[in-house]
C-alpha atoms as a PDB file:
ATOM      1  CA  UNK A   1       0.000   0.000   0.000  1.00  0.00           C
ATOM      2  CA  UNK A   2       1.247   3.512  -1.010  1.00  0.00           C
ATOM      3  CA  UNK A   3       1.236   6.141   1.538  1.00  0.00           C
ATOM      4  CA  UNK A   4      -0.892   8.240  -0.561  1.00  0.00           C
ATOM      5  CA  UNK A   5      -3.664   5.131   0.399  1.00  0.00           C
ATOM      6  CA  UNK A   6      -3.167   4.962   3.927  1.00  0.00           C
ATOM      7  CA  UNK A   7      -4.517   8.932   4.364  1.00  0.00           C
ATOM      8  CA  UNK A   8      -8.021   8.457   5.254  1.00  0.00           C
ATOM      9  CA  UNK A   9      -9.608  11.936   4.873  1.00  0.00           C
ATOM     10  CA  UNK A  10     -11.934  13.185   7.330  1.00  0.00           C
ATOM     11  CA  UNK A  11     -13.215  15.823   4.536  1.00  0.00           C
ATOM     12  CA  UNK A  12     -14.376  13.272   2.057  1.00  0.00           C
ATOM     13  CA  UNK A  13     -16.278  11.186   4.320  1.00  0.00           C
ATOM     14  CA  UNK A  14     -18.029  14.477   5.923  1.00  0.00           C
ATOM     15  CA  UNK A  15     -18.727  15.458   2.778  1.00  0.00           C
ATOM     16  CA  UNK A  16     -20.842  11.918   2.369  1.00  0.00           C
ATOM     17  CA  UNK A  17     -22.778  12.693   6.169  1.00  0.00           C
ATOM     18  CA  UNK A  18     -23.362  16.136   4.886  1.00  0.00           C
ATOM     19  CA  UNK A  19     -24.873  15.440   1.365  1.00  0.00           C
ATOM     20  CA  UNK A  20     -27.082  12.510   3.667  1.00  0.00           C
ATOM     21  CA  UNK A  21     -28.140  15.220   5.922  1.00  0.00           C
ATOM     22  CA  UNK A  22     -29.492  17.539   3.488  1.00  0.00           C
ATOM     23  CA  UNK A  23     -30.952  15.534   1.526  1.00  0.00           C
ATOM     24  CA  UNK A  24     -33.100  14.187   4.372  1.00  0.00           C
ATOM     25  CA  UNK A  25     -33.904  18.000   5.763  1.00  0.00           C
ATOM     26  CA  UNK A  26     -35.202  18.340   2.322  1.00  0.00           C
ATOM     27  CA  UNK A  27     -37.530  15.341   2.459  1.00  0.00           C
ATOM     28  CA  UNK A  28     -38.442  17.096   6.128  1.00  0.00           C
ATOM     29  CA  UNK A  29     -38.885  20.319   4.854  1.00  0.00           C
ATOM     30  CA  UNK A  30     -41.623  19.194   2.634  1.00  0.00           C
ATOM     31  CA  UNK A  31     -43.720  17.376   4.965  1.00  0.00           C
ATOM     32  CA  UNK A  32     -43.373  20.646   7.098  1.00  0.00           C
ATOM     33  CA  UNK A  33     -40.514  20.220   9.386  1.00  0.00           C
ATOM     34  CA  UNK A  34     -37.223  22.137   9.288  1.00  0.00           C
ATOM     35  CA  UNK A  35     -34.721  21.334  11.788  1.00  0.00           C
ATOM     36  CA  UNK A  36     -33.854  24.346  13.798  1.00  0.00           C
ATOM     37  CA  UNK A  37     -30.001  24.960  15.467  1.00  0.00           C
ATOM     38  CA  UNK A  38     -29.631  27.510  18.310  1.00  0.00           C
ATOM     39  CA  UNK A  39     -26.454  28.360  19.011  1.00  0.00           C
ATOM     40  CA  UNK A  40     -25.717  30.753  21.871  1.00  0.00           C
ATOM     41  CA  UNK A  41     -21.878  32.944  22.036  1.00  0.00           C
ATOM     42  CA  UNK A  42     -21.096  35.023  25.654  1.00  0.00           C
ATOM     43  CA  UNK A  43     -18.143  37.234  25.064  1.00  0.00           C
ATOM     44  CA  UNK A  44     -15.833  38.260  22.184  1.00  0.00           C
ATOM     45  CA  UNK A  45     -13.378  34.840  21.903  1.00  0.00           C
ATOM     46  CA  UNK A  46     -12.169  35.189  18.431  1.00  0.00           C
ATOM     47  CA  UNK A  47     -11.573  30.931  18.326  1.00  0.00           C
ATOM     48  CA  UNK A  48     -15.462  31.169  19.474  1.00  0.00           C
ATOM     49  CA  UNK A  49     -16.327  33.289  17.177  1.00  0.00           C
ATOM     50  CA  UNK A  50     -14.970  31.872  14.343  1.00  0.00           C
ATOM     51  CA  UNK A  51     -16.236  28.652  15.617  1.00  0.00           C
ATOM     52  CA  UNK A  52     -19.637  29.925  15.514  1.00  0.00           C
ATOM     53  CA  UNK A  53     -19.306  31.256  11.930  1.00  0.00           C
ATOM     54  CA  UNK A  54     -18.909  27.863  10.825  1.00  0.00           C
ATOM     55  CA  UNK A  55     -21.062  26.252  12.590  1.00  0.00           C
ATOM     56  CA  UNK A  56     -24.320  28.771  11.689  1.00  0.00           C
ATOM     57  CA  UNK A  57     -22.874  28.551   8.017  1.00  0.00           C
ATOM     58  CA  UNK A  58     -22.675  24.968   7.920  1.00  0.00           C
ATOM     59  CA  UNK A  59     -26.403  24.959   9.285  1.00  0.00           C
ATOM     60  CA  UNK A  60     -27.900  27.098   6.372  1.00  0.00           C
ATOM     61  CA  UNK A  61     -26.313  25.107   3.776  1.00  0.00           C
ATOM     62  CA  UNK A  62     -28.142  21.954   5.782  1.00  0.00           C
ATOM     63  CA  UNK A  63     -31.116  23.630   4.639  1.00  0.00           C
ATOM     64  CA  UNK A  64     -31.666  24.098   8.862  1.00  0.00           C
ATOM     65  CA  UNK A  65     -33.251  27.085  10.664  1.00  0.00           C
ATOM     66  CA  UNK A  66     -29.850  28.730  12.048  1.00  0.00           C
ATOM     67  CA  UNK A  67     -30.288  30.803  15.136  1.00  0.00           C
ATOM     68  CA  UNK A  68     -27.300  32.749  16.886  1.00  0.00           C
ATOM     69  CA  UNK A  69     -27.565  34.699  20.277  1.00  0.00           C
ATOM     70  CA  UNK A  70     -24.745  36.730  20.543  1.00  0.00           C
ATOM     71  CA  UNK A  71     -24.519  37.701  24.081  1.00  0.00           C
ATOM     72  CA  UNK A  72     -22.072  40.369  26.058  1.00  0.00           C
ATOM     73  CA  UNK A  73     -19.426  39.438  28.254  1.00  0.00           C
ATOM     74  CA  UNK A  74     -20.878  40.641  31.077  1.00  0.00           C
ATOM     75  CA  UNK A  75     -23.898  38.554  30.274  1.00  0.00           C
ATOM     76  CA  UNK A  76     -24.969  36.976  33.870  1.00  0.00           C
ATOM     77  CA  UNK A  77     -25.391  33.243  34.774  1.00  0.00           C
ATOM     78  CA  UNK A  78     -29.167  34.173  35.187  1.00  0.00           C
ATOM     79  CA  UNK A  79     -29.395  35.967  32.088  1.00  0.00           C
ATOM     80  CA  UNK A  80     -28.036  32.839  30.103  1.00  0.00           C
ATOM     81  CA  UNK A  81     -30.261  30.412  31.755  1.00  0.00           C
ATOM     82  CA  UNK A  82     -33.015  32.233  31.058  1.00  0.00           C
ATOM     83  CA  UNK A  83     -32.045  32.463  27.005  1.00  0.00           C
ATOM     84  CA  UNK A  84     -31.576  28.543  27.277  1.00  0.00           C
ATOM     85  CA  UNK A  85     -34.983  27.886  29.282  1.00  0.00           C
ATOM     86  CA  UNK A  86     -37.192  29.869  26.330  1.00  0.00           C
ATOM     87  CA  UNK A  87     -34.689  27.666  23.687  1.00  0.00           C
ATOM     88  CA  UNK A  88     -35.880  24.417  25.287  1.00  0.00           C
ATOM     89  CA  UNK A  89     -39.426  25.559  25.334  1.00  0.00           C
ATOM     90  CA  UNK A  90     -39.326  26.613  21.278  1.00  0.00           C
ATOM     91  CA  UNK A  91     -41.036  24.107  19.190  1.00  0.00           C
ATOM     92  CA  UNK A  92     -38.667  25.467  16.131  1.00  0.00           C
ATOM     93  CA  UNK A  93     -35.381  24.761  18.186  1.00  0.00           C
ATOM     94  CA  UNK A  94     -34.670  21.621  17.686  1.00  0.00           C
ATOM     95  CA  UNK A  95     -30.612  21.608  18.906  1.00  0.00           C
ATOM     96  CA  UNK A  96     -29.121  23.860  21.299  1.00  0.00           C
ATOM     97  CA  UNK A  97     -25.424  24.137  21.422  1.00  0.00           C
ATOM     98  CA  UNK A  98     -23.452  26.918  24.244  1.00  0.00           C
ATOM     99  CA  UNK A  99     -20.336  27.531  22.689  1.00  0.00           C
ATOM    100  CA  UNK A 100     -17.679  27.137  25.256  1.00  0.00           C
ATOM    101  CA  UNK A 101     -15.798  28.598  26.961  1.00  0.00           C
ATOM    102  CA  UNK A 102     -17.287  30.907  28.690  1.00  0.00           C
ATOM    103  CA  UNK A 103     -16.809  33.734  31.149  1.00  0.00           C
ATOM    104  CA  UNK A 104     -15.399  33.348  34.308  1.00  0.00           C
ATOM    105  CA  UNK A 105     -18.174  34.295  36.206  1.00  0.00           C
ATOM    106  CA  UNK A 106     -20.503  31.248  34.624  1.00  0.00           C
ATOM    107  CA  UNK A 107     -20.693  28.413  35.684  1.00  0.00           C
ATOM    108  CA  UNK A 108     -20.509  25.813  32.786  1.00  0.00           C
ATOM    109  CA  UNK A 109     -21.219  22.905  33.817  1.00  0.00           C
ATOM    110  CA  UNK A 110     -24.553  24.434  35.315  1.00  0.00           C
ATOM    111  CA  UNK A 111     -25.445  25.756  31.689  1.00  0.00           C
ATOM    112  CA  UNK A 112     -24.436  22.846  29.700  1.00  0.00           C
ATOM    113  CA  UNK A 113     -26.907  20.647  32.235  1.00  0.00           C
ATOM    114  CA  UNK A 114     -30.064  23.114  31.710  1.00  0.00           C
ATOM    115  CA  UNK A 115     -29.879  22.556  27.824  1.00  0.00           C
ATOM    116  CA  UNK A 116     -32.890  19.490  27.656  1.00  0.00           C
ATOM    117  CA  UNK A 117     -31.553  16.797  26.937  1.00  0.00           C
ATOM    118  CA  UNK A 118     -33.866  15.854  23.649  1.00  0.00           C
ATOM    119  CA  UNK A 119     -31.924  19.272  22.588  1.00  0.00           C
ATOM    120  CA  UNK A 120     -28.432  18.686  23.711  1.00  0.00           C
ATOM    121  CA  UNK A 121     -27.030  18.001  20.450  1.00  0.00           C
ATOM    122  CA  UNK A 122     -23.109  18.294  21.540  1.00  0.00           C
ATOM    123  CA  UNK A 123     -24.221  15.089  23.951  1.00  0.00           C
ATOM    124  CA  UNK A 124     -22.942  17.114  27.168  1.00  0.00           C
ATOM    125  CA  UNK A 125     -25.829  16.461  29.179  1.00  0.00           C
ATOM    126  CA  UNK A 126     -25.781  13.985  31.921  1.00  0.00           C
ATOM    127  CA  UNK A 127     -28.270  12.219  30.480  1.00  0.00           C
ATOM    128  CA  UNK A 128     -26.979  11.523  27.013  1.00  0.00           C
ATOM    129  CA  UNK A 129     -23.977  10.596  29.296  1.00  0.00           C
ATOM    130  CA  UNK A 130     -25.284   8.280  30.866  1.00  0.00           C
ATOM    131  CA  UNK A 131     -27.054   6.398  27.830  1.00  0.00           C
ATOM    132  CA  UNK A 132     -23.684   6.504  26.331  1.00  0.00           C
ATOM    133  CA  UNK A 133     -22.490   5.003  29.115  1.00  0.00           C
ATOM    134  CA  UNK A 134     -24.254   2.260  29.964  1.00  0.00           C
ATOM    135  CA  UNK A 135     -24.693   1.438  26.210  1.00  0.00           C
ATOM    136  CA  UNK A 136     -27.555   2.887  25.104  1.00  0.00           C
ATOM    137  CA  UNK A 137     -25.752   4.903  21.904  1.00  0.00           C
ATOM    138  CA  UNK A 138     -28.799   4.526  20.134  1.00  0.00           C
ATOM    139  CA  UNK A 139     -30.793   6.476  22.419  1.00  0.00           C
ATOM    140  CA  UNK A 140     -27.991   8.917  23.111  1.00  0.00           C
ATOM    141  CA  UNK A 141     -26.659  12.184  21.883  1.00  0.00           C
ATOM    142  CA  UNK A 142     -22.854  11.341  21.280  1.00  0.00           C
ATOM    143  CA  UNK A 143     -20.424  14.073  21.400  1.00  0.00           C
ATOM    144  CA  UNK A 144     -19.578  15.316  18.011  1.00  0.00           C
ATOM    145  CA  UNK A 145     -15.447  14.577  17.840  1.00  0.00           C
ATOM    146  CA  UNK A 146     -16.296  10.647  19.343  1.00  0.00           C
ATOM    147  CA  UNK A 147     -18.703  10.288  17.243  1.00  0.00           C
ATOM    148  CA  UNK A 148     -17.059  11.629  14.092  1.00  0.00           C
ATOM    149  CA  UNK A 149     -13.924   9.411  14.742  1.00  0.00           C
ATOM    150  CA  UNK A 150     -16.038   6.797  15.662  1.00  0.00           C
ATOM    151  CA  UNK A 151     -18.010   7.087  11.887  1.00  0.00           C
ATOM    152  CA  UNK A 152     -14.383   7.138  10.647  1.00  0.00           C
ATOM    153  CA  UNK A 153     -13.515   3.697  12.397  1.00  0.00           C
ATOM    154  CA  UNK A 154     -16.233   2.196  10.719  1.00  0.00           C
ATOM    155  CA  UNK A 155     -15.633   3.420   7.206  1.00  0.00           C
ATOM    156  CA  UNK A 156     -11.774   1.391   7.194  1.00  0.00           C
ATOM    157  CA  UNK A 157     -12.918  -1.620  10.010  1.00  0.00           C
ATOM    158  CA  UNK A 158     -16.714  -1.896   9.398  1.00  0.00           C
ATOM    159  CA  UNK A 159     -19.157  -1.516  12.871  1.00  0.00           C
ATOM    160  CA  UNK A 160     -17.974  -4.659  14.768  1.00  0.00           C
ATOM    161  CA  UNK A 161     -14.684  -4.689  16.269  1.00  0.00           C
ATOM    162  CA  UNK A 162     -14.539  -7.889  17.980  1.00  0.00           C
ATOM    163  CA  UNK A 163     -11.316  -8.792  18.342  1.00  0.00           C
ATOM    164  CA  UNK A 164      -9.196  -5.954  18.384  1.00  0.00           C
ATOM    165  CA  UNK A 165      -7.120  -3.693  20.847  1.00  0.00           C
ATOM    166  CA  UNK A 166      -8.176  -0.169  20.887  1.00  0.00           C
ATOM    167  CA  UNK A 167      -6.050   2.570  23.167  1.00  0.00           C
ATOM    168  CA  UNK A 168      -7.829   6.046  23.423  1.00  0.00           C
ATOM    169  CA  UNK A 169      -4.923   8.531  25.047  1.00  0.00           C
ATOM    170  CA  UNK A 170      -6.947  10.892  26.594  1.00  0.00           C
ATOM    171  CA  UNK A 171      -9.471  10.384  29.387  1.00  0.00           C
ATOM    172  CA  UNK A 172     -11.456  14.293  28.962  1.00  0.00           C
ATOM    173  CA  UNK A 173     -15.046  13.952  29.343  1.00  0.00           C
ATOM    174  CA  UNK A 174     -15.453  15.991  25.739  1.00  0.00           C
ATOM    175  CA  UNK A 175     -13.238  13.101  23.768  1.00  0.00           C
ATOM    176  CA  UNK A 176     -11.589  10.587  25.483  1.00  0.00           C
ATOM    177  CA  UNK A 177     -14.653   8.746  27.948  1.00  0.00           C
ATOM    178  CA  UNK A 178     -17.332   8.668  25.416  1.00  0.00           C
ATOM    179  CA  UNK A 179     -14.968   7.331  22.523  1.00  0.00           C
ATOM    180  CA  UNK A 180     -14.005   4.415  24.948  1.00  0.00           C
ATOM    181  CA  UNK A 181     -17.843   4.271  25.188  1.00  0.00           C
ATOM    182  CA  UNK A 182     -18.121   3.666  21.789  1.00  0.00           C
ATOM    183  CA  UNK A 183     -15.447   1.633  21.048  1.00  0.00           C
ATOM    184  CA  UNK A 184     -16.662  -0.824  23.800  1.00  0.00           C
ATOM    185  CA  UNK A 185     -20.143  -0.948  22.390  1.00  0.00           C
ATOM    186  CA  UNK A 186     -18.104  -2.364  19.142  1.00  0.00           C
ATOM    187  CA  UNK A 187     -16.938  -5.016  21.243  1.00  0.00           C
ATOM    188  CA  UNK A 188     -13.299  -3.545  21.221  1.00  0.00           C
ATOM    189  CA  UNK A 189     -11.115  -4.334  24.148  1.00  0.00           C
ATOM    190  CA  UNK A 190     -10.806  -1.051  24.834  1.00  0.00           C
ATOM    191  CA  UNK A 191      -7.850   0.809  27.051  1.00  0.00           C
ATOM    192  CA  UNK A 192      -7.781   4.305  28.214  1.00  0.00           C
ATOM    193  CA  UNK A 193      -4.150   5.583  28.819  1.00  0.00           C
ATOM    194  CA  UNK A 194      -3.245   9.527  30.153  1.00  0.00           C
ATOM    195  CA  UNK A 195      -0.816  11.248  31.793  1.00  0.00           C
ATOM    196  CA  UNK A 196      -0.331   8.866  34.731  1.00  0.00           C
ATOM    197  CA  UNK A 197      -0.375   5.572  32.528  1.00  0.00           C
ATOM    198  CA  UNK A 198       2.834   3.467  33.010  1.00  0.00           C
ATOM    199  CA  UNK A 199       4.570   2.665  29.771  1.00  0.00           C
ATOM    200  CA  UNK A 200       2.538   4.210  27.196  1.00  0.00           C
ATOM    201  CA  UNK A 201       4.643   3.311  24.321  1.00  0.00           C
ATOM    202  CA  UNK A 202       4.303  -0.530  25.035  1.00  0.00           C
ATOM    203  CA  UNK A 203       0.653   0.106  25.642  1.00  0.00           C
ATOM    204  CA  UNK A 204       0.188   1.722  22.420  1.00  0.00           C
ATOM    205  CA  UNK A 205       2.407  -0.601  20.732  1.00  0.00           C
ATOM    206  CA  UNK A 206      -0.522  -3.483  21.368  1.00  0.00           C
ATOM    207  CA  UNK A 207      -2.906  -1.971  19.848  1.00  0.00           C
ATOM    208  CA  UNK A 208      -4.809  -2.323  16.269  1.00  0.00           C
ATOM    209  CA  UNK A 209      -6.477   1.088  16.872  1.00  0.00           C
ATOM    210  CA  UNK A 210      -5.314   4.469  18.351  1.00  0.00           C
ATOM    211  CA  UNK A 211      -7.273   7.364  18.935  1.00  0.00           C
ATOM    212  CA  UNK A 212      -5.016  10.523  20.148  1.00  0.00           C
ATOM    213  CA  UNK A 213      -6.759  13.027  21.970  1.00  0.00           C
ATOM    214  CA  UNK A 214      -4.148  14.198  24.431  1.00  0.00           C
ATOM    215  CA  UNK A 215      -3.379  17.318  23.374  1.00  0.00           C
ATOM    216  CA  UNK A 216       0.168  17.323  22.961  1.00  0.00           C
ATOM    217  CA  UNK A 217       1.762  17.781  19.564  1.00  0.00           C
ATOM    218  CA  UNK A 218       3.489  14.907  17.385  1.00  0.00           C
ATOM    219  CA  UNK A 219       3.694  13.088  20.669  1.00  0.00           C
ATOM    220  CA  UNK A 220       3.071   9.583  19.138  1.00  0.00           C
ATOM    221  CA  UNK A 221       6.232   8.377  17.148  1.00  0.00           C
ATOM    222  CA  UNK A 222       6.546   5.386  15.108  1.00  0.00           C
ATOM    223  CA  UNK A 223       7.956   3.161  17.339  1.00  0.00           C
ATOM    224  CA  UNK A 224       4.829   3.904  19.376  1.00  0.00           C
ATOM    225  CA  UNK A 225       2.346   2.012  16.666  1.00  0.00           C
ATOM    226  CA  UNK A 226       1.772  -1.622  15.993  1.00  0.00           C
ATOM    227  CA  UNK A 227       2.601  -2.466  11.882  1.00  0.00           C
ATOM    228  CA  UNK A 228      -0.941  -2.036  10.171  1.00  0.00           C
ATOM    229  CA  UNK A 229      -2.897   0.127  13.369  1.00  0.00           C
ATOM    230  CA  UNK A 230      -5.172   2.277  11.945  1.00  0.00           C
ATOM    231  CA  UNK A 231      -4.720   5.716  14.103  1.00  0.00           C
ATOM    232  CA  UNK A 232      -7.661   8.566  14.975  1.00  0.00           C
ATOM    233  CA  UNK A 233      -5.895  11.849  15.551  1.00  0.00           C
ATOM    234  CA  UNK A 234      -7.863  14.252  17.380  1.00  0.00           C
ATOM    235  CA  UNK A 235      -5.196  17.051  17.947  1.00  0.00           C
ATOM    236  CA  UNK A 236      -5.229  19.819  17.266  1.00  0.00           C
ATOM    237  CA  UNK A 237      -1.343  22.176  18.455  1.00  0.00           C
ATOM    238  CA  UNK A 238      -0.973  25.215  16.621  1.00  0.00           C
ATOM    239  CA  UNK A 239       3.081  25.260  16.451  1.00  0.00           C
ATOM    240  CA  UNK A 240       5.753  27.330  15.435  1.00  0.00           C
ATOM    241  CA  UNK A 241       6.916  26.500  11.864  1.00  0.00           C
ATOM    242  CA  UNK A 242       9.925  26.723   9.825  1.00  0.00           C
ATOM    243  CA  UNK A 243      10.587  30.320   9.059  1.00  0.00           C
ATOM    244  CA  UNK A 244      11.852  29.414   5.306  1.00  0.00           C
ATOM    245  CA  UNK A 245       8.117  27.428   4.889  1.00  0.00           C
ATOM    246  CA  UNK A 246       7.093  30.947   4.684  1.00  0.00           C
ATOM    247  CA  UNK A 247       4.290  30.433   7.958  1.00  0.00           C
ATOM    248  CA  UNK A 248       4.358  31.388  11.616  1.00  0.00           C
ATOM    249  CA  UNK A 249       2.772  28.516  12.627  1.00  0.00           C
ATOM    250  CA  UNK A 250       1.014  25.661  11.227  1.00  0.00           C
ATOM    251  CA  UNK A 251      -1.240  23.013  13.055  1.00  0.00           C
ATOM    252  CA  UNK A 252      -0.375  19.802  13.250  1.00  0.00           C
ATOM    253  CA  UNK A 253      -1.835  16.308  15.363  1.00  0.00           C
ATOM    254  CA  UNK A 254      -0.803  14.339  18.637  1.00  0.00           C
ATOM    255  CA  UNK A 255       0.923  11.959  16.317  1.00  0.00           C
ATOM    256  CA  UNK A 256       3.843  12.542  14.391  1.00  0.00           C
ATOM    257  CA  UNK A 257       2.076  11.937  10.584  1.00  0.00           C
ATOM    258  CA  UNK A 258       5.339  12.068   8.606  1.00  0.00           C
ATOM    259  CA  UNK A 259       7.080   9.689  11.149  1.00  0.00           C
ATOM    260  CA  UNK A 260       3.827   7.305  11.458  1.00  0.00           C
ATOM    261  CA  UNK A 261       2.959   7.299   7.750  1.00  0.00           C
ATOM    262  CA  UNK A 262       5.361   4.180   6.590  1.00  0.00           C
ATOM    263  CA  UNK A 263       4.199   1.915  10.518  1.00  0.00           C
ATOM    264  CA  UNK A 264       0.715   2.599   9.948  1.00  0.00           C
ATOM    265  CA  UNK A 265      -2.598   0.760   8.284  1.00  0.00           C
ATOM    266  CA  UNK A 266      -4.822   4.121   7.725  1.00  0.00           C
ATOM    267  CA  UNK A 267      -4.136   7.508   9.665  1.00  0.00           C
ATOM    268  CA  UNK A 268      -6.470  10.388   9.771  1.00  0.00           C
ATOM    269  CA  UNK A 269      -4.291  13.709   8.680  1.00  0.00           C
ATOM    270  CA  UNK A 270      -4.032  17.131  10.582  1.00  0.00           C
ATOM    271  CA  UNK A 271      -6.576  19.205   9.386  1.00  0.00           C
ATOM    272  CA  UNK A 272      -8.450  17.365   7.499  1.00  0.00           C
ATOM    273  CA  UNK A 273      -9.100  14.537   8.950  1.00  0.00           C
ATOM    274  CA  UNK A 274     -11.442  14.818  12.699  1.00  0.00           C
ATOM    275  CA  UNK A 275     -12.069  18.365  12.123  1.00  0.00           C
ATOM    276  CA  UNK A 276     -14.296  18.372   9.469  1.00  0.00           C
ATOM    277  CA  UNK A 277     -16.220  15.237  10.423  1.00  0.00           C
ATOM    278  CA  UNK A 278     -17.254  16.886  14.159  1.00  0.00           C
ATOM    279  CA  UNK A 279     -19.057  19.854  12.723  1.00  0.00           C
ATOM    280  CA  UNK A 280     -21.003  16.639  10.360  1.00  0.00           C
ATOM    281  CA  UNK A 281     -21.552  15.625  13.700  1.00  0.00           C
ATOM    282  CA  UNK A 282     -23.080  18.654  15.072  1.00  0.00           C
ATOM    283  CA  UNK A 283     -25.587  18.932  11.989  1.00  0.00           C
ATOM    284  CA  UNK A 284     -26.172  15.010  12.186  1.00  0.00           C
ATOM    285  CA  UNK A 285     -27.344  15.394  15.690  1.00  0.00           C
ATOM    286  CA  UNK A 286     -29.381  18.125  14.925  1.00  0.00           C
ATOM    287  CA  UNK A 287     -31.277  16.404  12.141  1.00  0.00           C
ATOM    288  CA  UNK A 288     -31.577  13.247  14.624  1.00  0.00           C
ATOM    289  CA  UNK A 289     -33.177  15.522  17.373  1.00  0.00           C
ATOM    290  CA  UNK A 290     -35.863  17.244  14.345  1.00  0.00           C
ATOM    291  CA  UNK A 291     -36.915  13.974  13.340  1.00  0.00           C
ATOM    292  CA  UNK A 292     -37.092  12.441  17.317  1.00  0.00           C
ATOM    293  CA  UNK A 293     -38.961  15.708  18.477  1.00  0.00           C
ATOM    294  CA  UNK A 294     -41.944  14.562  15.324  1.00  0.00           C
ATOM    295  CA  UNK A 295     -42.004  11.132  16.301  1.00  0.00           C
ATOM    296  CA  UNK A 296     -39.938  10.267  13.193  1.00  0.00           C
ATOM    297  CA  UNK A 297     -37.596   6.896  13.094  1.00  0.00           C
ATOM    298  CA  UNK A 298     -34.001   8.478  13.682  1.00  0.00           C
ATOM    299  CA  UNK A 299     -31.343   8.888  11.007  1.00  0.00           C
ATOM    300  CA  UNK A 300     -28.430   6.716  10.674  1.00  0.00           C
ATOM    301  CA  UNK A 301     -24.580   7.474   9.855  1.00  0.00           C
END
């Protein structure tokens, strides 16, 4: 296999979700239903923002209703529960997404649990946690990254994964617990190393799939990856690049692509690869909540 094969882009295979999703909204939209995103900003984060951009864009071209509340910094906790209580309560609101972080003075974890859960399309929500948890994924609302990686999985191993090692480096509630989740529901054997794991290269070393979400840039080497693993990388580290490239900075991944490329099965490139298929996500877990909310059978990815 050429190395040119073993780059399996995120892109292209958000591209298929996305073309799914709207043709579906416009099967919806013509029996009367159009799915409906809220998504709500505090403050003047210019990651957020742009973040937000995308996001509302990515919406309209769904063919979804796109809703944004931009709200001031000094916006209080009150204030933003409030905005979220008359979101839950609108019939045309179908997914309601808090962009994080926000200020200080918030308390997050308060607003993220006030979103309903039938609404909670980033799969925050204790709830949707908890379905995830014990199994349930069906019934859940995944988190957009796991659930994007977990699509890409799929697409190179098919959906049952009996049989194989999976190590997820990262243990954050945003990537690393639900992905194990998912994996585990594939009947992987599933491991969850971090910062305190013993060994991580021999533990990674085992295993037929790795999913990098630590955060920590071109941290997995070669030498760390078993001949033939297929590797998920979910970082994103902006870093300082060659000054005769021409760029500041460029972003790369938690794995070290150009190192890994010859040791591994498939690998997912940074950008291009995770990115793209968590904002698919986003808009597939909107269209899921439209067609739960009218009693419609759920749409699969």
């Amino acid at each position: 296999m050429d190395n040119f094969s073993k780059v399996l882009s995120g892109k292209a295979v958000a591209d298929t979700v996305l073309e799914y999703v709207k043709s579906t909204t416009d099967r919806l939209v013509r029996q009367g239903i159009k799915p409906g995103l809220a998504v709500v900003i505090v403050g003047e984060d210019p990651a957020s923002q742009v973040y937000v951009r995308s996001k509302g864009k990515k919406a309209e071209e769904c063919g979804f209703l796109s809703i944004k509340h931009e709200l001031a910094e000094q916006t209080s906790e009150s204030q933003l529960l409030s905005l979220i209580a008359s979101l839950n309560e609108d019939s045309t609101v179908h997914g309601i997404l808090v962009q994080l972080p926000l200020p200080k003075h918030i308390n997050a974890d308060k607003v993220v649990q006030s979103i309903s859960p039938d609404k909670d399309v980033d799969g925050f929500h204790y709830v949707n946690v908890g379905k995830l948890g014990t199994g349930a994924v069906a019934q859940a609302f995944v988190p957009c990254t796991p659930a994007g990686s977990m699509v890409l999985i799929e697409k190179v191993l098919g959906p049952d994964l009996s049989g194989l090692d999976a190590v997820v480096i990262g243990r954050s509630n945003i990537v690393g617990k639900p992905m194990a989740n998912l994996l585990l529901a594939a009947n992987a054997t599933v491991t969850i190393a971090h910062s305190k794991t013993k060994n991580l290269r021999s533990v990674c070393r085992r295993a037929d799939i790795i999913v990098a979400a630590v955060g920590r840039p071109r941290m997995v080497k070669s030498d760390w990856i078993k001949p033939g693993a297929l590797i998920i990388d979910v970082g994103i580290n902006r870093i300082v690049s060659d000054p005769d490239v021409g760029s500041k900075s460029r972003l790369v991944g938690d794995v070290d692509f150009d190192d890994a490329l010859n040791t591994v099965g498939t690998i997912t490139p940074v950008p291009g690869g995770v990115g793209p298929m968590t904002i698919a996500m986003l808009m597939a877990n909107t269209l899921k909540a439209a067609c739960l909310a009218n009693g419609l059978p759920q749409p699969a990815f």
